[in-house]
Protein backbone atom coordinates (compact mmCIF):
# COMPACT_ATOMS: atom_id res chain seq x y z
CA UNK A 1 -112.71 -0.28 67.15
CA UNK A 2 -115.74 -2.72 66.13
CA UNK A 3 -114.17 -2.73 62.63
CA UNK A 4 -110.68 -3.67 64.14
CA UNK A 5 -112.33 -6.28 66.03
CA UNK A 6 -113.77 -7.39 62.76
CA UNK A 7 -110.87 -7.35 60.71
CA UNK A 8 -109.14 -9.39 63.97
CA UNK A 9 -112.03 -12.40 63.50
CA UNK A 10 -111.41 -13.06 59.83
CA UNK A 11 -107.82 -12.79 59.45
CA UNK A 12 -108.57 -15.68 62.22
CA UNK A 13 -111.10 -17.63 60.43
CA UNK A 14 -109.17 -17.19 56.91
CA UNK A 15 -105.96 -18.38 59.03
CA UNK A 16 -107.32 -21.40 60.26
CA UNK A 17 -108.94 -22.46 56.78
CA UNK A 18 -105.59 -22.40 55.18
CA UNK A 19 -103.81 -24.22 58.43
CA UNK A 20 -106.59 -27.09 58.10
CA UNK A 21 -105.95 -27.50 54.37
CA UNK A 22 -101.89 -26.93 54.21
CA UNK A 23 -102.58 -29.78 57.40
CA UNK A 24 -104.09 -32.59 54.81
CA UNK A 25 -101.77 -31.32 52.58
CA UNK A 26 -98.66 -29.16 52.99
CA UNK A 27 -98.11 -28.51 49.17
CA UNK A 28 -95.03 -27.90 47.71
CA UNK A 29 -93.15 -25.34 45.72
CA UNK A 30 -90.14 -24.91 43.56
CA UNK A 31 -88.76 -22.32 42.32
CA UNK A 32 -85.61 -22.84 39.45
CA UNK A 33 -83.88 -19.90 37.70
CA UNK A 34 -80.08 -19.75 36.36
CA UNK A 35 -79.42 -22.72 38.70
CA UNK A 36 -80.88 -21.35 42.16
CA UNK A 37 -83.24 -23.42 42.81
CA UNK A 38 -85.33 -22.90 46.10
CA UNK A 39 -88.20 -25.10 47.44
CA UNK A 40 -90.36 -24.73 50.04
CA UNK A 41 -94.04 -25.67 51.46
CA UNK A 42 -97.45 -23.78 50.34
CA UNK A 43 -98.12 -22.80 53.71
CA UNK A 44 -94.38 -21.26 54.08
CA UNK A 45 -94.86 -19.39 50.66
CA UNK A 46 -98.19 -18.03 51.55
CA UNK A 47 -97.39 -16.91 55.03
CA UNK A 48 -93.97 -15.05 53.64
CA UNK A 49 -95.98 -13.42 51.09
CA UNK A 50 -98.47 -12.66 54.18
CA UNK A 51 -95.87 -11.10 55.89
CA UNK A 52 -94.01 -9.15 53.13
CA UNK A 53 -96.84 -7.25 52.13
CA UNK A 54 -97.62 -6.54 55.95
CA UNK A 55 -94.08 -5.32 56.14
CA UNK A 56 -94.57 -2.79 53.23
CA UNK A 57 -97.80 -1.35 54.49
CA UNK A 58 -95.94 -1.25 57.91
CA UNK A 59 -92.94 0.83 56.02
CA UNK A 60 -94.67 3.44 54.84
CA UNK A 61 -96.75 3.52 57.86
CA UNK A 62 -93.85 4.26 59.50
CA UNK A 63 -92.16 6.60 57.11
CA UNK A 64 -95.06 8.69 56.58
CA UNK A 65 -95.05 9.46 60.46
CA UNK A 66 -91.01 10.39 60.61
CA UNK A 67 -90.38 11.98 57.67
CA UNK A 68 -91.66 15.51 57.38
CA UNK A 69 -91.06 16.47 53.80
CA UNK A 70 -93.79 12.85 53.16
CA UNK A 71 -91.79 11.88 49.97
CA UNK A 72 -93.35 9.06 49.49
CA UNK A 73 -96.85 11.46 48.63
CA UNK A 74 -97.12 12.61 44.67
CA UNK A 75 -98.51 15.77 46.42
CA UNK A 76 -95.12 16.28 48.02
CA UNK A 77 -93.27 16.22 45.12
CA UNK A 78 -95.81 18.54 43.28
CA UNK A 79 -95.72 21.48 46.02
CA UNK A 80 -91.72 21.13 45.52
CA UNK A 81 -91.40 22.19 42.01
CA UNK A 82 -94.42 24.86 42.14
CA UNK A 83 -95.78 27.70 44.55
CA UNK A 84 -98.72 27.14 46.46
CA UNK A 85 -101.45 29.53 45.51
CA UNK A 86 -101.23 31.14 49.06
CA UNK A 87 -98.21 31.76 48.98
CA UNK A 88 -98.31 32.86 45.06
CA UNK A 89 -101.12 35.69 46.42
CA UNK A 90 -98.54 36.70 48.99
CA UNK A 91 -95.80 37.45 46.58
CA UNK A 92 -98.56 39.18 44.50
CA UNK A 93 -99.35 41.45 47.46
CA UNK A 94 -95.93 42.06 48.15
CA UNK A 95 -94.65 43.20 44.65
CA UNK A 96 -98.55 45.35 45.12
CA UNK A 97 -96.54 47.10 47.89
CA UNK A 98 -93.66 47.60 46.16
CA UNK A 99 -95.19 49.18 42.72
CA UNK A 100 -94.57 46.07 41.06
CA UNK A 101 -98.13 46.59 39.28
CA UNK A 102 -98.00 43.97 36.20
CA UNK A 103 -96.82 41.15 38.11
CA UNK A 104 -98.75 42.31 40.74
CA UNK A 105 -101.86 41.92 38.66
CA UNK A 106 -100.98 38.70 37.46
CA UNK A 107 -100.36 36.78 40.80
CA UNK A 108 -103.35 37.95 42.82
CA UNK A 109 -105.88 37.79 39.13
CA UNK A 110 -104.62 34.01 38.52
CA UNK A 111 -104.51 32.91 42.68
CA UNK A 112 -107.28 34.68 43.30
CA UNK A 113 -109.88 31.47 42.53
CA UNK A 114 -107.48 28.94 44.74
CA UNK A 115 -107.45 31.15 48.03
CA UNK A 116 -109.55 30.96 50.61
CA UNK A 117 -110.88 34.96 50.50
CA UNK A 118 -110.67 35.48 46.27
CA UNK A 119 -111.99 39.12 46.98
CA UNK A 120 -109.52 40.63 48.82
CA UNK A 121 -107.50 39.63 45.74
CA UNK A 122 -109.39 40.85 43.04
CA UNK A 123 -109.13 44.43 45.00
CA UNK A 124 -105.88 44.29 45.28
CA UNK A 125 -105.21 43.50 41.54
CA UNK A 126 -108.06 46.56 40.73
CA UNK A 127 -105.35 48.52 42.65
CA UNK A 128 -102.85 47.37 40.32
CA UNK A 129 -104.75 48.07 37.09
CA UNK A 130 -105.75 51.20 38.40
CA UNK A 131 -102.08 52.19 38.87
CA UNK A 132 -101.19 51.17 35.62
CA UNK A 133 -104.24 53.18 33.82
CA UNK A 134 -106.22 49.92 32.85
CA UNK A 135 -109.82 50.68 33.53
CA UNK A 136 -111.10 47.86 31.98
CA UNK A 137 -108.81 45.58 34.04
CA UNK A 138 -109.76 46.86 37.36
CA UNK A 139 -113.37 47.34 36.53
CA UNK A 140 -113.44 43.93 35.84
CA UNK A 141 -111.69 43.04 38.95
CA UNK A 142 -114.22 45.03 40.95
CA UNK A 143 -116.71 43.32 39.43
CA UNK A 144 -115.44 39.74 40.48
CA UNK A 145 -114.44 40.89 44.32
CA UNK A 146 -118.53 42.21 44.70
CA UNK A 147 -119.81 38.31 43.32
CA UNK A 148 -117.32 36.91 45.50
CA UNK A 149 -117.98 39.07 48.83
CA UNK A 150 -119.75 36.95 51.41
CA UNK A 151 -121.36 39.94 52.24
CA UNK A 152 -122.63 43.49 51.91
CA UNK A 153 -120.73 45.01 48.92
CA UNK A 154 -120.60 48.58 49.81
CA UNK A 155 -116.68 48.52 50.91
CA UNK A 156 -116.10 47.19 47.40
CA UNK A 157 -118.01 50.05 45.62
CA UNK A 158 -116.57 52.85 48.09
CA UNK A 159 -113.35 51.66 46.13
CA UNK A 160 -114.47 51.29 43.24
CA UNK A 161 -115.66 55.42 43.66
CA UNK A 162 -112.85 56.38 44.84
CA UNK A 163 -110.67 54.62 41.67
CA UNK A 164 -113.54 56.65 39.60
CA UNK A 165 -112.63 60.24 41.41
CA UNK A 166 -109.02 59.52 40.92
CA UNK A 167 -109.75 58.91 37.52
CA UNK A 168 -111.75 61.91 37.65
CA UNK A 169 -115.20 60.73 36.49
CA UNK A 170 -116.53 62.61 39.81
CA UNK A 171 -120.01 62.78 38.16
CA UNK A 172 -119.89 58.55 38.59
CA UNK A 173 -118.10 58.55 41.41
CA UNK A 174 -120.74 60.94 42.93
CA UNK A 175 -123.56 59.03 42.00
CA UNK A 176 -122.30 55.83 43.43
CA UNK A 177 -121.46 57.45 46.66
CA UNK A 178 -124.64 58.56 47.34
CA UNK A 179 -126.03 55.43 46.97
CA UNK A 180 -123.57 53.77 49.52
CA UNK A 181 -124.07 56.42 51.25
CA UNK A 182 -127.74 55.75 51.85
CA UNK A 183 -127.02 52.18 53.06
CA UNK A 184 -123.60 52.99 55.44
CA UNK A 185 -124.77 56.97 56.43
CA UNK A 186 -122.30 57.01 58.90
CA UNK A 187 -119.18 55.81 57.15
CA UNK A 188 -115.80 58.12 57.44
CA UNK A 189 -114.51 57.16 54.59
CA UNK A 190 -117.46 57.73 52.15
CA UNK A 191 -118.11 61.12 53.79
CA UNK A 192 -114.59 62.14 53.37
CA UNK A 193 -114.85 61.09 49.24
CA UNK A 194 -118.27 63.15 49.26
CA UNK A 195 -117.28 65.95 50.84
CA UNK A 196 -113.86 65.95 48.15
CA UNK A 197 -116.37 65.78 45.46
CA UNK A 198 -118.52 68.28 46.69
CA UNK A 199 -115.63 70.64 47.50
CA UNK A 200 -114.15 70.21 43.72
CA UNK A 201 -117.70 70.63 41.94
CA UNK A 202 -118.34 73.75 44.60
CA UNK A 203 -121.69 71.89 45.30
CA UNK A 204 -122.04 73.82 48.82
CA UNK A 205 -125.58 73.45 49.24
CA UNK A 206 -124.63 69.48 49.42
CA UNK A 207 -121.92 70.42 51.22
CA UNK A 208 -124.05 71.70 54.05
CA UNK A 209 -126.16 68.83 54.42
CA UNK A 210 -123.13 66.99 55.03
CA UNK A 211 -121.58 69.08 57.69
CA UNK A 212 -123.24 67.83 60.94
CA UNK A 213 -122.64 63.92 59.63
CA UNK A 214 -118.87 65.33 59.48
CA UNK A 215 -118.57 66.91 62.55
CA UNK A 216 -120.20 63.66 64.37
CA UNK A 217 -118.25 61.37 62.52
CA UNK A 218 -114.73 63.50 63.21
CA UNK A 219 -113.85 63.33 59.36
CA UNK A 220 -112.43 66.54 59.44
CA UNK A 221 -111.46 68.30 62.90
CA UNK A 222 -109.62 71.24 63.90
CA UNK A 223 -108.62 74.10 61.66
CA UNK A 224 -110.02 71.90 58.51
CA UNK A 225 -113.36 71.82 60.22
CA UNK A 226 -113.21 75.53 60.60
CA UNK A 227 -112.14 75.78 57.20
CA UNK A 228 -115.23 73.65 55.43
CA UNK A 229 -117.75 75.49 57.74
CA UNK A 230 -116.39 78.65 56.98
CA UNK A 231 -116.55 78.11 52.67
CA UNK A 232 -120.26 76.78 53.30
CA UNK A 233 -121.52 79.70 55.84
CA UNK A 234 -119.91 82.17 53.29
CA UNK A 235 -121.75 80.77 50.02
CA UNK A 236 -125.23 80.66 52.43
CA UNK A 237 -124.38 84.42 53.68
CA UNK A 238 -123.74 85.55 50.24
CA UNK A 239 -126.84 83.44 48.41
CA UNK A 240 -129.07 85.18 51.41
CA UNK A 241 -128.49 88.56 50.67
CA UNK A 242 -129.80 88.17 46.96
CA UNK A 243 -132.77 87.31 48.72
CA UNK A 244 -133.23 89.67 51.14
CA UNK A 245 -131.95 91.81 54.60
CA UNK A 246 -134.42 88.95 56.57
CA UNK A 247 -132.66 86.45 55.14
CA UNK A 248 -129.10 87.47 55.63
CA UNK A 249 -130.17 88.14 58.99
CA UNK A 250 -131.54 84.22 59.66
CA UNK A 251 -128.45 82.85 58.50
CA UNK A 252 -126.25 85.08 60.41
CA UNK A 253 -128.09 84.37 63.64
CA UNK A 254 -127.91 80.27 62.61
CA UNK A 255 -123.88 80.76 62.80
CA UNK A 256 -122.29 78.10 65.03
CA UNK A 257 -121.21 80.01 68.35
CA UNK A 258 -117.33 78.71 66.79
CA UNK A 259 -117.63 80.81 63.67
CA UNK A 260 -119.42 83.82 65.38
CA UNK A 261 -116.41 85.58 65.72
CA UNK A 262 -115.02 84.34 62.46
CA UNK A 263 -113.14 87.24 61.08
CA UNK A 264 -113.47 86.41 57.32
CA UNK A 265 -117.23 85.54 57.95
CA UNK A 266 -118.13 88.95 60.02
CA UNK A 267 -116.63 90.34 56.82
CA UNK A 268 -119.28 88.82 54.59
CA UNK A 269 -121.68 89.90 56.95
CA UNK A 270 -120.65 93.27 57.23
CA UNK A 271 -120.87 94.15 53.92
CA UNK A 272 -123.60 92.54 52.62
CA UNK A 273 -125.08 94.77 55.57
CA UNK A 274 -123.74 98.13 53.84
CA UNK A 275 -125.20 96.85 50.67
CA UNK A 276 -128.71 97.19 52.45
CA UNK A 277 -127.82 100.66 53.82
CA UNK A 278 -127.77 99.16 56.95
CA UNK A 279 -124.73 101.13 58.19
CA UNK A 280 -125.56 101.81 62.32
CA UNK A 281 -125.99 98.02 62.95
CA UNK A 282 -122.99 97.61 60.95
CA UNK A 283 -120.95 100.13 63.11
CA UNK A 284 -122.43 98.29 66.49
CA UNK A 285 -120.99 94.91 65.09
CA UNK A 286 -117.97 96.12 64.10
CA UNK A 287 -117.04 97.85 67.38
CA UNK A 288 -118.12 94.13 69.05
CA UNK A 289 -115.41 92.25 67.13
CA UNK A 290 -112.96 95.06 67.38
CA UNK A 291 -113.16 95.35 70.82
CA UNK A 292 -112.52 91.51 71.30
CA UNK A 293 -110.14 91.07 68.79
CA UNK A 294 -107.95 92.72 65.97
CA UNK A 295 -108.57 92.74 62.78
CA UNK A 296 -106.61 94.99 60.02
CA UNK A 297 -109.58 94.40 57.17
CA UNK A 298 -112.65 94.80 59.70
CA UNK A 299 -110.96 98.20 60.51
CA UNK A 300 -110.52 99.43 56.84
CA UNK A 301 -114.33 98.54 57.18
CA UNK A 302 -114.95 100.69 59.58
CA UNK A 303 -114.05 103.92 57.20
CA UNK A 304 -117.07 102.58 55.08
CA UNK A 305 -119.77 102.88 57.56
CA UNK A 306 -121.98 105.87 57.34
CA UNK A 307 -122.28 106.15 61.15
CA UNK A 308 -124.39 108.94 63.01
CA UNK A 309 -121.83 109.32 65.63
CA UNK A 310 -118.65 109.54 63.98
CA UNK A 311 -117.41 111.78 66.19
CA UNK A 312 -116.93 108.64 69.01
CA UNK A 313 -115.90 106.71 66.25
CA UNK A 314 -113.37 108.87 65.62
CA UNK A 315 -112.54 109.01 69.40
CA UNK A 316 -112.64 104.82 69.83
CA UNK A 317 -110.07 104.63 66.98
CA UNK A 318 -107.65 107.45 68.20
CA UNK A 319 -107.37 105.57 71.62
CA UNK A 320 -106.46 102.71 69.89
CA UNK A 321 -103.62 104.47 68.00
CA UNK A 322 -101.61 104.38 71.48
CA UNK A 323 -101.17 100.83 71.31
CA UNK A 324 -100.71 100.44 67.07
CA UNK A 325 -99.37 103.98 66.59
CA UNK A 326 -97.64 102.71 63.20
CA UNK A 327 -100.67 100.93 62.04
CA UNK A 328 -100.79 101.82 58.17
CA UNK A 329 -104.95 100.58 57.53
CA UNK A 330 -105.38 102.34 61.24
CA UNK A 331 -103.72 105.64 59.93
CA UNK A 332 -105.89 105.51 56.79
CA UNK A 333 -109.35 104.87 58.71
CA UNK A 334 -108.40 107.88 61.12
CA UNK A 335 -107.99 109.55 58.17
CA UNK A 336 -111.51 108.78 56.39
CA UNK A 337 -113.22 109.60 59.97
CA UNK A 338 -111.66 112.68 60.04
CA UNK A 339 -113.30 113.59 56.90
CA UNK A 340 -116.82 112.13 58.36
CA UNK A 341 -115.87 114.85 61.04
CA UNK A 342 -115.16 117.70 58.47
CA UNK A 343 -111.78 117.58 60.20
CA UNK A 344 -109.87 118.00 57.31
CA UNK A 345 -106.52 119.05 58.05
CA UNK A 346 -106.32 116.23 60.48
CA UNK A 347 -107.56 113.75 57.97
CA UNK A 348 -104.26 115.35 55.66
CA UNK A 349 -102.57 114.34 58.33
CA UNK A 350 -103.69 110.63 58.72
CA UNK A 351 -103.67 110.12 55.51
CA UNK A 352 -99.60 111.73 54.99
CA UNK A 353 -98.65 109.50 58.17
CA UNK A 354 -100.34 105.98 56.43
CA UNK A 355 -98.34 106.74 53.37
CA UNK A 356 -94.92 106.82 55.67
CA UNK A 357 -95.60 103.75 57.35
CA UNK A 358 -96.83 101.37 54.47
CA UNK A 359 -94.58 98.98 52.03
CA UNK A 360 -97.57 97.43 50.39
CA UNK A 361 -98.14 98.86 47.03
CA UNK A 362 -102.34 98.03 46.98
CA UNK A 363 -102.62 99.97 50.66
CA UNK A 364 -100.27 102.73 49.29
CA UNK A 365 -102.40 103.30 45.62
CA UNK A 366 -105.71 103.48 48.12
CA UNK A 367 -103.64 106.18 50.58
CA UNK A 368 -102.76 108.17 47.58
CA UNK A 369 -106.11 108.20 45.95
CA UNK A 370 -107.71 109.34 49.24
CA UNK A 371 -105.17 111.82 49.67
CA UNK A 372 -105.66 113.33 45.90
CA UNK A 373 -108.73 113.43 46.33
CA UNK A 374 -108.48 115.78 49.68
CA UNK A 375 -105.94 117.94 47.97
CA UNK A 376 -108.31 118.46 44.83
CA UNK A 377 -110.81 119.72 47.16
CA UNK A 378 -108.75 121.86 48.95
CA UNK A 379 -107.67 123.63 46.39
CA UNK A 380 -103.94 122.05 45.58
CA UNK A 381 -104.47 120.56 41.55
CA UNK A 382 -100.67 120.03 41.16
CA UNK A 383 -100.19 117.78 44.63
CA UNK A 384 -103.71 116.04 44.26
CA UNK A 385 -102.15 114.93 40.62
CA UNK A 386 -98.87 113.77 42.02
CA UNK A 387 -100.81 111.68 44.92
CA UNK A 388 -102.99 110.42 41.63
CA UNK A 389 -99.97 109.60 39.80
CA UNK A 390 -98.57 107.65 42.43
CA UNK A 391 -101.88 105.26 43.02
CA UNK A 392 -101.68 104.84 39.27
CA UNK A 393 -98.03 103.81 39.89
CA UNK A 394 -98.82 101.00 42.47
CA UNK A 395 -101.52 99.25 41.06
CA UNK A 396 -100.71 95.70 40.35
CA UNK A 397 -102.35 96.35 37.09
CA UNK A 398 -100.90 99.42 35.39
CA UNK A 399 -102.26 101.33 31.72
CA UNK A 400 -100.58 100.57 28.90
CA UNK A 401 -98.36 103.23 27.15
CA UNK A 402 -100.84 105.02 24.51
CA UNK A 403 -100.54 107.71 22.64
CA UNK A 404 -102.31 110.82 24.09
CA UNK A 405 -103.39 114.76 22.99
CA UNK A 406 -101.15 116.98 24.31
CA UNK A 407 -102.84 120.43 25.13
CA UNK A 408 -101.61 123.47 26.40
């Protein structure tokens, strides 16, 4: 306003200067070309000239407020024959999305110095070069989104493992992971890459010290929680048991109260027990789970187990008969207790019934060679053979055809 007022006082003073010398003397002017002729006073020139070039200024003034396209700006014209390098990253993004890698690339990689966030672009065209197997193109890109980050650059070099895995350089992947993981301990994403990397190198004692940070963090949940758990409770059960019984014991009793009545882990358990002759508590644990739940393998199990009462063994399977009477791995277990019972025409029996009621060929080659081996001892060579013959016949893997003596 002050410079207004300024402006205001010596347009004045400058006015009345000229109006005191056109006043002594008015001047005069003329003006002759092709025969026009025009004449006129100083003071009229100056003041038209005065008021022409407030007119222009006054003009475009004016146009630049109504006119929206501003024509009259070289700018204008400029942003009407070319793409601003907004929207230029757009359209790079866009063909991104669409699988449009090389022109992908090339938008976002020459926009991405003229936008406002150049790092977001540079991953974007890393996605591109990744896509179209240019390493040295999207390492490059990495590179130039982590110096041009504002901040913390571990987002940048979670992606920049992750392009590694895919590539499947795990063992660089893996070592940058665990360095990001160190800074962001708690991030989903980089728990979920560790625990793929870890699950493809079979690196379960990593594994494990990952599993509470996954189960907080709700990486994995549900039946693929279960899953993961159960693979690194398995290795631990089985790595324990080269130790010793103690051992297997500890990490049996450190089982989350979810897998306790894991069937493929009580498994594990159960016969790394019978490896250590430990055959009453694994009768005890087997009657647990079988009383809470069914399980065909845990009772084939049970015709392992050296128990000292096989007689209610024996008795606790037969009552369960009533409710699976056609149970082929029931039929065969009755049929090995019956022999811990010296019961052996009822263990014929068993065994003869399993055989009816089975279509798998692996359960029928183990009824046959339990059977064989019954009828050897009691005395019937030709039928123990046959039963023989037929296991031999089932196996998924049979002899080849050799030539053999023939005596007589």
């Amino acid at each position: 306003m002050i410079r207004l007022f300024l402006w205001c006082l010596l347009a004045l003073g400058l006015a009345s200067a000229l109006a005191l010398v056109l006043a002594s003397d008015p001047g005069y002017i003329l003006i002759h070309y092709r025969g026009y002729s025009i004449e006129a006073t100083l003071g009229t020139v100056v003041i038209t000239l005065v008021l022409l070039i407030l007119l222009y200024f006054g003009l475009r003034w004016f146009l630049g407020i109504i006119n929206p396209l501003q024509l009259l700006r070289k700018s204008t014209w400029k942003r009407l024959v070319s793409v601003s390098p907004d929207k230029a990253t757009a359209i790079g993004f866009n063909h991104l999305l669409l699988g449009r890698w090389l022109e992908a690339y090339k938008l976002l990689v020459e926009n991405a110095e003229k936008v406002e966030n150049p790092q977001l672009s540079y991953l974007g065209a890393a996605v591109a070069a990744f896509q179209r197997n240019d390493r040295a193109s999207w390492s490059w890109c990495l590179d130039r989104a982590e110096k041009k980050s504002p901040m913390d650059t571990q987002g940048i070099q979670n992606v920049r493992a992750m392009l590694e895995a895919r590539s499947g350089r795990h063992d660089q992947a893996l070592a940058i992971l665990v360095a990001v993981h160190r800074a962001v301990p708690t991030s989903p994403l980089v728990l979920m890459q560790l625990k793929d990397i870890y699950l493809a190198k079979s690196d379960w004692d990593s594994l494990d010290d990952l599993l509470a940070d996954i189960e907080k963090q709700k990486v994995v949940e549900g039946t693929e929680l279960v899953l993961l758990q159960q693979k690194v409770y398995q290795y631990k059960l089985e790595q324990s048991a080269q130790n010793s019984l103690d051992n297997l014991r500890l990490i049996w009793q450190d089982l989350p109260k979810s897998l306790r009545n894991n069937e493929m882990l009580t498994g594990v358990y159960l016969q790394n027990l019978l490896q250590f002759n430990q055959d009453t508590e694994a009768g005890a644990l087997l009657t647990r789970f079988l009383k809470q739940s069914w399980s065909d393998k845990l009772v084939a199990m049970l015709g392992f187990v050296n128990s000292k009462q096989p007689k209610q063994q024996l008795q606790m399977m037969e009552a369960w008969l009533k409710d699976k009477p056609g149970n082929p791995v029931l039929l065969l277990t009755l049929g090995r207790l019956s022999l811990r019972n010296q019961l052996w025409g009822k263990a014929r029996e068993y065994f003869e019934q399993a055989l009816r009621a089975t279509s798998n060929g692996e359960l029928s080659a183990e009824i046959n060679a339990e059977l064989g081996r019954l009828l050897d001892h009691l005395g019937e060579h030709e039928k123990s053979l046959a039963c023989y013959q037929r296991a031999m016949n089932f196996l998924e893997y049979k002899l080849p055809q050799l030539p053999l003596p023939n005596v007589k």
